[in-house]
N, C-alpha and C. Protein backbone atom coordinates (compact mmCIF):
# COMPACT_ATOMS: atom_id res chain seq x y z
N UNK A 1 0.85 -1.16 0.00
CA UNK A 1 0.00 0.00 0.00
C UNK A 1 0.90 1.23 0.00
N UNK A 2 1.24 1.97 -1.35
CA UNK A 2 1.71 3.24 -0.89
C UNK A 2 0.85 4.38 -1.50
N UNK A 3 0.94 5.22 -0.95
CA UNK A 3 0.59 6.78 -1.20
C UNK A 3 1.18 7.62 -1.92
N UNK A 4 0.86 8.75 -2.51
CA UNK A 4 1.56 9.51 -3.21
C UNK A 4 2.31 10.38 -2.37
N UNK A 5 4.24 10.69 -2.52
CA UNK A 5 4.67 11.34 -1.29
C UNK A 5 4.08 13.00 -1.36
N UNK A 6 4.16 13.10 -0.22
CA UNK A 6 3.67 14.34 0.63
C UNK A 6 4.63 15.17 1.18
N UNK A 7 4.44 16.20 2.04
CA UNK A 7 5.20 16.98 3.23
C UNK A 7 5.23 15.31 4.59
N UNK A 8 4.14 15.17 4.57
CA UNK A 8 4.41 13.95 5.56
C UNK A 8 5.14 13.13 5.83
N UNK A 9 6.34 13.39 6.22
CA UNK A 9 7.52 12.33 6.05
C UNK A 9 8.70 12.71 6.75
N UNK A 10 9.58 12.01 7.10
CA UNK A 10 10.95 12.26 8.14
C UNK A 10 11.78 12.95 7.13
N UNK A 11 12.50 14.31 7.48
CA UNK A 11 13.33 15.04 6.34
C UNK A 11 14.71 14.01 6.44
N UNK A 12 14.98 12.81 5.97
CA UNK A 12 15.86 11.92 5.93
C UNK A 12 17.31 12.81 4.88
N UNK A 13 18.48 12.09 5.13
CA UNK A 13 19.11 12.71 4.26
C UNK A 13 19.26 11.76 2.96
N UNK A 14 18.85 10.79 2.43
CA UNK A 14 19.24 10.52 1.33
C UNK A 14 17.80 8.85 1.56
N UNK A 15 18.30 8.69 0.74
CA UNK A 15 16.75 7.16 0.40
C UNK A 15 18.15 5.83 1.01
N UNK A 16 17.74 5.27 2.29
CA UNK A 16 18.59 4.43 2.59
C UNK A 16 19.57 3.04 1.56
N UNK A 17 18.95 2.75 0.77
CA UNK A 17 19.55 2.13 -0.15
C UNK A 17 20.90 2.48 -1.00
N UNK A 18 19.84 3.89 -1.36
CA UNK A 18 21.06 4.35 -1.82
C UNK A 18 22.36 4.93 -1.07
N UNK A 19 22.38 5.35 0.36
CA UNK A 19 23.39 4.98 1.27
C UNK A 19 24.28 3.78 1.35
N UNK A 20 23.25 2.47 1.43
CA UNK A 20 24.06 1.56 1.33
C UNK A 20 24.83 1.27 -0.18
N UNK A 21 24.43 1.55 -0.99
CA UNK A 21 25.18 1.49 -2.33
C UNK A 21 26.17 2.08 -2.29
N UNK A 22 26.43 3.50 -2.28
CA UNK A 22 27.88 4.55 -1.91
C UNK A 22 28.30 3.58 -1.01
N UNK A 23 27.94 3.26 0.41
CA UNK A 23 29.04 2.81 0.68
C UNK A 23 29.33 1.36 0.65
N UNK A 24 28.65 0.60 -0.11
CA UNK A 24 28.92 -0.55 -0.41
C UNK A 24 30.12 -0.47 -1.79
N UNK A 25 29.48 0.56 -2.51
CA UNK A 25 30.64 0.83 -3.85
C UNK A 25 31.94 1.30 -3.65
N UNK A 26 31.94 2.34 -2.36
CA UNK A 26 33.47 3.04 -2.02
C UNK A 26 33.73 2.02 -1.61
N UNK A 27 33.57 1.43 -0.58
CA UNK A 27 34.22 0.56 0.35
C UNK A 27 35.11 -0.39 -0.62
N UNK A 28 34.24 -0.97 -1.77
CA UNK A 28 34.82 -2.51 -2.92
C UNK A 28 36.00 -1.67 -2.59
N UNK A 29 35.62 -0.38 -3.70
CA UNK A 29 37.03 0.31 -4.47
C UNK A 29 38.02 0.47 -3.55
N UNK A 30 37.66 0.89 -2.26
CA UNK A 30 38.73 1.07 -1.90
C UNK A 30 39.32 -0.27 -1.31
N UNK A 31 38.80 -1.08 -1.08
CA UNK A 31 39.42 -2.27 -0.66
C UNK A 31 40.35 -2.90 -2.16
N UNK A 32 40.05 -2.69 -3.44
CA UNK A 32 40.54 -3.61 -3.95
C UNK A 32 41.90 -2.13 -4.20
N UNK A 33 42.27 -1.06 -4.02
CA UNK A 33 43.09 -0.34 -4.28
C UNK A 33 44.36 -0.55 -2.87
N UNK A 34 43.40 -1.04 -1.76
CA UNK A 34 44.48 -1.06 -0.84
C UNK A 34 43.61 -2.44 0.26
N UNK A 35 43.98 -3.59 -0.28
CA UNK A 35 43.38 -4.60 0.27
C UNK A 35 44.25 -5.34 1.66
N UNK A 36 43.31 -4.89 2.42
CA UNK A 36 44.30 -5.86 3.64
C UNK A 36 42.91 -6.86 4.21
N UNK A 37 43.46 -8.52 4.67
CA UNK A 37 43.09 -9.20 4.58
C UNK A 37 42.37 -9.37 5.73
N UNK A 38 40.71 -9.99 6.51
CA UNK A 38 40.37 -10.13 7.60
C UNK A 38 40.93 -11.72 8.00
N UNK A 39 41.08 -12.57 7.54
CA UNK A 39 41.50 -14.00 7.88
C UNK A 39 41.37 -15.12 6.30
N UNK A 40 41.49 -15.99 6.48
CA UNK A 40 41.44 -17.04 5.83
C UNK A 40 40.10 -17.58 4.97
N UNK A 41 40.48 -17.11 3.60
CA UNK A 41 39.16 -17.38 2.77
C UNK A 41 38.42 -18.10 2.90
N UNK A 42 38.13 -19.44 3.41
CA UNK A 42 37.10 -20.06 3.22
C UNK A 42 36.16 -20.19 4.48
N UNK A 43 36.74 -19.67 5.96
CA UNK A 43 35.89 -18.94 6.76
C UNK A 43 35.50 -17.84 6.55
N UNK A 44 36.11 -17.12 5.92
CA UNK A 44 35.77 -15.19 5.95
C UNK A 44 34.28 -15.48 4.74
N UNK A 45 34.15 -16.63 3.89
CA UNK A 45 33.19 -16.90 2.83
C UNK A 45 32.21 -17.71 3.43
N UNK A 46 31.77 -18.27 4.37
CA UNK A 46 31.34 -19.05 5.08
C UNK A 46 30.27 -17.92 5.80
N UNK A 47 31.18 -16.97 6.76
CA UNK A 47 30.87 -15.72 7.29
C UNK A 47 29.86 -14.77 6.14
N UNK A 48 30.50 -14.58 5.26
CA UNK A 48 29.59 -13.69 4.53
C UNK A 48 28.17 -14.50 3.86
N UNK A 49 28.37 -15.70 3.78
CA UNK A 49 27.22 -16.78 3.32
C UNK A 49 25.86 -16.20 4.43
N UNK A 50 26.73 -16.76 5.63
CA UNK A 50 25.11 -16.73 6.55
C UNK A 50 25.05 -15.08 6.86
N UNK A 51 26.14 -14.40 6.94
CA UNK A 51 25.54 -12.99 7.06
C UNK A 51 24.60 -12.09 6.41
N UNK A 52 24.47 -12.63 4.48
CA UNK A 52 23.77 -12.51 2.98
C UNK A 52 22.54 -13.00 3.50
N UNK A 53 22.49 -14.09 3.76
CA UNK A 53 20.95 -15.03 4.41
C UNK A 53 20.56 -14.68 5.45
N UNK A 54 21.07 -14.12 6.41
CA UNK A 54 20.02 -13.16 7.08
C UNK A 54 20.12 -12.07 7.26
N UNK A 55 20.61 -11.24 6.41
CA UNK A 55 20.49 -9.86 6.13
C UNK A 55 18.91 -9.80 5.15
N UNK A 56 19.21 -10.55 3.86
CA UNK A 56 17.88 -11.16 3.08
C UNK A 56 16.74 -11.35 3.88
N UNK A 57 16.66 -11.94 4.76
CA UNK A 57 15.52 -12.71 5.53
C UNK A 57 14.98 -12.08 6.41
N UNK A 58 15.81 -11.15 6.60
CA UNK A 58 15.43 -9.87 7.70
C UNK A 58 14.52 -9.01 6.90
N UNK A 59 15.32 -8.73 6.03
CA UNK A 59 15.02 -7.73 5.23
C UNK A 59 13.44 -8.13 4.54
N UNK A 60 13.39 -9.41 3.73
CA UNK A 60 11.97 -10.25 3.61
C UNK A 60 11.36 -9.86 4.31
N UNK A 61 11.50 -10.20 5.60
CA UNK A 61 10.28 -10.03 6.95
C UNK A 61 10.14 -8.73 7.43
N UNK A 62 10.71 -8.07 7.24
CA UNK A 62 10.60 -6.74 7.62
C UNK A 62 9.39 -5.61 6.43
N UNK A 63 9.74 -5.95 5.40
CA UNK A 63 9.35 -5.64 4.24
C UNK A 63 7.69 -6.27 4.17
N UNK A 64 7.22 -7.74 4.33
CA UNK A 64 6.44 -8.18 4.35
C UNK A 64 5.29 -7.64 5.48
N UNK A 65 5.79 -7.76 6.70
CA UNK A 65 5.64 -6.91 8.08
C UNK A 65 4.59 -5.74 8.02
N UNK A 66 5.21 -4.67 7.39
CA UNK A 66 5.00 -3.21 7.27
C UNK A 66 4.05 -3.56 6.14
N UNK A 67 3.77 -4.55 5.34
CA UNK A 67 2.64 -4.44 3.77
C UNK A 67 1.79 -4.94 4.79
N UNK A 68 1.84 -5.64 5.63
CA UNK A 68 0.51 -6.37 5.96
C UNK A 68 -0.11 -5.41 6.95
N UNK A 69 0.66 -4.90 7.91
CA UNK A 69 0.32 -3.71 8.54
C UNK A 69 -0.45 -2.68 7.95
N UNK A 70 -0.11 -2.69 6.47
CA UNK A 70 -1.15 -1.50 5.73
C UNK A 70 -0.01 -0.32 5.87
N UNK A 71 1.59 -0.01 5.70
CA UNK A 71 1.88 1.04 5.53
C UNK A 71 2.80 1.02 4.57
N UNK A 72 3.55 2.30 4.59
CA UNK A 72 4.38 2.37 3.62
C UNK A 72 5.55 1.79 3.81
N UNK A 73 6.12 1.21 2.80
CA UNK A 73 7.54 0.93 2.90
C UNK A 73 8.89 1.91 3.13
N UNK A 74 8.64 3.02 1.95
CA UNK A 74 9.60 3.80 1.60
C UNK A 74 9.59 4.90 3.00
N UNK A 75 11.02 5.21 3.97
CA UNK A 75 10.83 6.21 4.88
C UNK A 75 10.49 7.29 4.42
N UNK A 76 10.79 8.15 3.06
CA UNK A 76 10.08 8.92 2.41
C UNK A 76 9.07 9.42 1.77
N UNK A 77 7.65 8.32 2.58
CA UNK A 77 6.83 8.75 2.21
C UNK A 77 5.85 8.53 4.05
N UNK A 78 5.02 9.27 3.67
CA UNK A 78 4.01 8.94 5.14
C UNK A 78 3.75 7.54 5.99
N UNK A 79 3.98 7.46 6.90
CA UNK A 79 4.01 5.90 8.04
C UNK A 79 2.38 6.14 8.27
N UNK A 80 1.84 5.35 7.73
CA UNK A 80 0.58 5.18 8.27
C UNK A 80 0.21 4.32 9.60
N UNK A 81 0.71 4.03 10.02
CA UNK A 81 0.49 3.12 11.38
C UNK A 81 2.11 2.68 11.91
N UNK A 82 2.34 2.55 13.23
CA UNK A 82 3.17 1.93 14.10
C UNK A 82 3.05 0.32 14.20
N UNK A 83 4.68 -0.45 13.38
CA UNK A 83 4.54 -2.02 13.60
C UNK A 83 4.84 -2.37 14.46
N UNK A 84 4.34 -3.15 15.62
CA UNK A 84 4.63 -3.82 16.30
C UNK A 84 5.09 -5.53 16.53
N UNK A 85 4.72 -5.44 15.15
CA UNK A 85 4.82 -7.28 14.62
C UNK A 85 6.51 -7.71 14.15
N UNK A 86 6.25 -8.82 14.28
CA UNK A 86 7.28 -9.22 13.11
C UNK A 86 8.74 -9.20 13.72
N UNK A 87 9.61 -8.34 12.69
CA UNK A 87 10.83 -8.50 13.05
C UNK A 87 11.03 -6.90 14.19
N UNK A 88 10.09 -6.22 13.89
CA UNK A 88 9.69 -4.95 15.15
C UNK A 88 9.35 -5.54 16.41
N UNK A 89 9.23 -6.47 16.76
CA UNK A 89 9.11 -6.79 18.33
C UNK A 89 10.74 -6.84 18.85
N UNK A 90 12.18 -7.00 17.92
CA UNK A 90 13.09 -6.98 18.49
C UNK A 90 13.85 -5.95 18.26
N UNK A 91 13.36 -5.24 16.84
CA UNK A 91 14.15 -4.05 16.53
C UNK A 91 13.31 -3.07 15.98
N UNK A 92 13.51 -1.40 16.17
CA UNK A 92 12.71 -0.70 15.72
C UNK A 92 13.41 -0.90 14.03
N UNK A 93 14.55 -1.03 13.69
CA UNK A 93 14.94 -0.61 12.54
C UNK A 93 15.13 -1.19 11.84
N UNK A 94 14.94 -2.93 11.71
CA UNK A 94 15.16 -4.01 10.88
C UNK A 94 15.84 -4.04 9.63
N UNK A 95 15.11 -2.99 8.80
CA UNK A 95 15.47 -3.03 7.39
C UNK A 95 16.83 -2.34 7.12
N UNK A 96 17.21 -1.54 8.62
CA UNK A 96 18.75 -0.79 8.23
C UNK A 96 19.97 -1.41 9.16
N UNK A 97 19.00 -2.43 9.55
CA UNK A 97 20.02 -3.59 10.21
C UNK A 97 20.38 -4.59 9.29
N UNK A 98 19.17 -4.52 8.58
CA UNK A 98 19.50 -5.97 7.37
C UNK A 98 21.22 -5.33 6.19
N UNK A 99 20.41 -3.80 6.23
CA UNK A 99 21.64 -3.04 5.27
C UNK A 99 23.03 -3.14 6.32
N UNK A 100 23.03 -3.07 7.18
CA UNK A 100 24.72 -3.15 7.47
C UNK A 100 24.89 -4.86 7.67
N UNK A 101 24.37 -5.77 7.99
CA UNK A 101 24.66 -6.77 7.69
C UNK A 101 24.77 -7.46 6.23
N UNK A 102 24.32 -6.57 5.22
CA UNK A 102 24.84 -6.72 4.00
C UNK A 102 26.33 -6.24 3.73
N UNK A 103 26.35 -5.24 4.36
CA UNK A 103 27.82 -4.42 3.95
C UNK A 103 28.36 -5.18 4.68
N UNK A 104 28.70 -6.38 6.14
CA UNK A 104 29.37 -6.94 6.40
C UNK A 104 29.54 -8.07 5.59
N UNK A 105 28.58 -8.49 4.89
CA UNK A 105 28.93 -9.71 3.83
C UNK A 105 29.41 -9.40 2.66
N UNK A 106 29.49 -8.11 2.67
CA UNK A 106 30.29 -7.99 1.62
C UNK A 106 31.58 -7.76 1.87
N UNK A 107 32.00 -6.99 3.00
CA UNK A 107 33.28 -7.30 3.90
C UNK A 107 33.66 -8.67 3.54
N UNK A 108 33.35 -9.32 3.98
CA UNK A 108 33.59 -10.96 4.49
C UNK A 108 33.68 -11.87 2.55
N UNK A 109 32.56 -11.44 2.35
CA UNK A 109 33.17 -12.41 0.68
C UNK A 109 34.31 -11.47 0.13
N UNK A 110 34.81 -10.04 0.80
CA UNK A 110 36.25 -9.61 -0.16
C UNK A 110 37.31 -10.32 0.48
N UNK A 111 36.62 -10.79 2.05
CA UNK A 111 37.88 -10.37 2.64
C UNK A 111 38.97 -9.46 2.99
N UNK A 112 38.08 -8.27 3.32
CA UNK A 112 38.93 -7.26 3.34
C UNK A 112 38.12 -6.24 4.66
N UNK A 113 39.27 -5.74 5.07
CA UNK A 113 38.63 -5.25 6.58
C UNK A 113 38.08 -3.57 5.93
N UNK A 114 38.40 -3.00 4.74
CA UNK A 114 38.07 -1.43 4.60
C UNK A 114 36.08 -1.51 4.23
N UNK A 115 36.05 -2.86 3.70
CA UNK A 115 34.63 -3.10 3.80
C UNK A 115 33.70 -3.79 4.84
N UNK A 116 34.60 -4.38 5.96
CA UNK A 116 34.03 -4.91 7.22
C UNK A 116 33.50 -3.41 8.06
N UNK A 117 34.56 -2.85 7.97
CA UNK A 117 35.20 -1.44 8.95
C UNK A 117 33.20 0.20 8.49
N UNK A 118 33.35 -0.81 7.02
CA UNK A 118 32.60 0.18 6.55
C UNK A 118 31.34 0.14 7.18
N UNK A 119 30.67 -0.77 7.57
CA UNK A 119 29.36 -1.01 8.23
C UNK A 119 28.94 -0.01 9.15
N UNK A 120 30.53 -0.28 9.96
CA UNK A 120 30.06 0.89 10.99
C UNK A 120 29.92 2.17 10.51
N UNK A 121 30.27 2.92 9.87
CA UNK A 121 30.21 3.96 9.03
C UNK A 121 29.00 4.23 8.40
N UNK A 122 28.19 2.95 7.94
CA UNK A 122 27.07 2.91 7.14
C UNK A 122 26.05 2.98 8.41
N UNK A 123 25.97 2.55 9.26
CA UNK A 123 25.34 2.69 10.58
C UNK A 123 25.56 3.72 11.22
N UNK A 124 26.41 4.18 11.50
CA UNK A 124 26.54 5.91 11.86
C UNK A 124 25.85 7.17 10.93
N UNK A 125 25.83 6.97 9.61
CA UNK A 125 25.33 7.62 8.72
C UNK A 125 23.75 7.42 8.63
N UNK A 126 23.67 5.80 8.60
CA UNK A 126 21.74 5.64 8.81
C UNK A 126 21.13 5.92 9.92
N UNK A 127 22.14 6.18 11.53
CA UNK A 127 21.80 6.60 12.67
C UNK A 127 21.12 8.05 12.15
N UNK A 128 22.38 8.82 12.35
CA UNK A 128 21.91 10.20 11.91
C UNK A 128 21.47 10.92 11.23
N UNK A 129 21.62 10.18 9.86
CA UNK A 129 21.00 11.07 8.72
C UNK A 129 19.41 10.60 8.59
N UNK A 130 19.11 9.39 8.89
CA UNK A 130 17.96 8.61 8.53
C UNK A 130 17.02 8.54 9.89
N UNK A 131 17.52 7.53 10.55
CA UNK A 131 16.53 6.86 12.48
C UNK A 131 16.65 8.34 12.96
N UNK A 132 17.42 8.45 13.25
CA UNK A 132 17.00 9.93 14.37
C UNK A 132 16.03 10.71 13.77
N UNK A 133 15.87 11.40 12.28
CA UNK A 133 14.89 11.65 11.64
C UNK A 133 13.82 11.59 11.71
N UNK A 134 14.14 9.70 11.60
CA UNK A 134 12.62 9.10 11.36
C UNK A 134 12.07 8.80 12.72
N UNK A 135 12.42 9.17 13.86
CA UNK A 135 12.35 9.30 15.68
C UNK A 135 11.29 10.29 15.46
N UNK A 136 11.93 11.04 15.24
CA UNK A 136 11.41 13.07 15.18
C UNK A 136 10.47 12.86 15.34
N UNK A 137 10.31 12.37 13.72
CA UNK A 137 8.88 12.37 12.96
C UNK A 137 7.61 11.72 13.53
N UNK A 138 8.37 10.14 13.79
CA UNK A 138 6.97 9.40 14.42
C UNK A 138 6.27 9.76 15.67
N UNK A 139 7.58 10.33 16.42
CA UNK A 139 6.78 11.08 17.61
C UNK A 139 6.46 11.96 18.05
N UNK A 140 6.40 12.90 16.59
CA UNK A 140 5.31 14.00 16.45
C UNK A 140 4.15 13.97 15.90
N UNK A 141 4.20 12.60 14.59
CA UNK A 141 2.95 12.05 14.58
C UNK A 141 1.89 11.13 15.28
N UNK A 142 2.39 9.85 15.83
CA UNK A 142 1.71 8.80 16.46
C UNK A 142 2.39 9.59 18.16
N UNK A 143 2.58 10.09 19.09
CA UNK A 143 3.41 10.68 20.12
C UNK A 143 2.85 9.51 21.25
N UNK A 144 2.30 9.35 21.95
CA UNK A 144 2.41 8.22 22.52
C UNK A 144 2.89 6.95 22.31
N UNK A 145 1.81 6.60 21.45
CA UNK A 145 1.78 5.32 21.04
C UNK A 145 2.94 4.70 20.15
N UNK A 146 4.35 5.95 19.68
CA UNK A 146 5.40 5.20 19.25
C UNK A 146 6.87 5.75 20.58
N UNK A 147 6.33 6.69 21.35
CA UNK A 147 7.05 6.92 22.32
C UNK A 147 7.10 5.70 23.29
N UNK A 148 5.77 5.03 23.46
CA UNK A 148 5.94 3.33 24.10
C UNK A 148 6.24 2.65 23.67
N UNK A 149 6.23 2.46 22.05
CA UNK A 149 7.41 1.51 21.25
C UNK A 149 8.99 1.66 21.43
N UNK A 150 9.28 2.90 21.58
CA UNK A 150 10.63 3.19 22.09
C UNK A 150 10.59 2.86 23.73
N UNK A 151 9.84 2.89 24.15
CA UNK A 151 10.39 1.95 25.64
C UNK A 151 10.24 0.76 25.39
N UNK A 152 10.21 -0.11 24.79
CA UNK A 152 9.57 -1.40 24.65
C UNK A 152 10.95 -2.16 23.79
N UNK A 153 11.16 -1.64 22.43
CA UNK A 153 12.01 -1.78 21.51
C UNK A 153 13.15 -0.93 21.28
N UNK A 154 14.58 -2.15 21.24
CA UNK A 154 15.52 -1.57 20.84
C UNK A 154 15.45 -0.79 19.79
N UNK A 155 16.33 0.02 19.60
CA UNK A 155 17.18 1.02 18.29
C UNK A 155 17.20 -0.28 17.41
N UNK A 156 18.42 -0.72 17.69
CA UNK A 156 19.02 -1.59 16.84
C UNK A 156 18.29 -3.00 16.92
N UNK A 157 19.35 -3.64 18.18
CA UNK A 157 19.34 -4.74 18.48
C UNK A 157 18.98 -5.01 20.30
């Protein structure tokens, strides 16, 4: 179910994906220009296997979650309702947890720590530019009822 976007919406700084892309793309480059190694390929590939599969699966359920709920997907457009279901009973932010556990699998299949290292970076950037935002917003729109989701539910994890 989406809507046509509006003023209604968290002034985010950029559409999270495309966050994770920049820094999924700097990170390659710079890893393959100055590659230093996290351990031994066929664990560091092992690692990025199950990290891909549930970054995916998160991301699935999170995505699925919020349609059945009846709201929007995109943070840039209006939240019609507060989820409480799903993969939101353990995290408010699922879908930008699933994104740095992608950027760690992609760490992990280079083998290279400038793209492990990057996650955190990508999580500092979706902290501030994006969640804190999208904080603002919900609890100037829903103000109780997502101010008790924040006592209830982690940020992250």
């Amino acid at each position: 179910m989406n809507s046509t976007p509006t003023s209604d919406h968290p002034d985010i700084i950029a559409f999270p994906p495309l966050i994770f892309v920049a820094c999924a793309v700097g990170s390659t480059l710079a890893h393959f220009v100055y590659p230093v190694r996290v351990m031994r390929y066929p664990i560091s590939l092992v690692i990025a296997v199950v990290l891909s599969i549930s970054s995916a699966g998160l991301a699935i359920w999170a995505v699925r979650t919020m349609k059945a709920a009846g709201t929007n997907v995109r943070p840039d457009w209006p939240s019609l309702t507060i989820v409480k279901n799903g993969p939101y009973m353990f995290t408010r932010n699922p879908m930008y947890l699933s994104l740095c556990l992608f950027q760690l699998a992609i760490g992990f299949f280079l083998n290279g720590w400038t793209p492990v290292l990057c996650a955190v970076v990508l999580a500092v950037v979706l902290h501030f530019g994006v969640i804190v935002r999208e904080e603002t917003y919900l609890e100037r729109k829903f103000g109780e009822q997502y101010l008790s989701l924040k006592r209830q539910v982690r940020r992250w994890l």
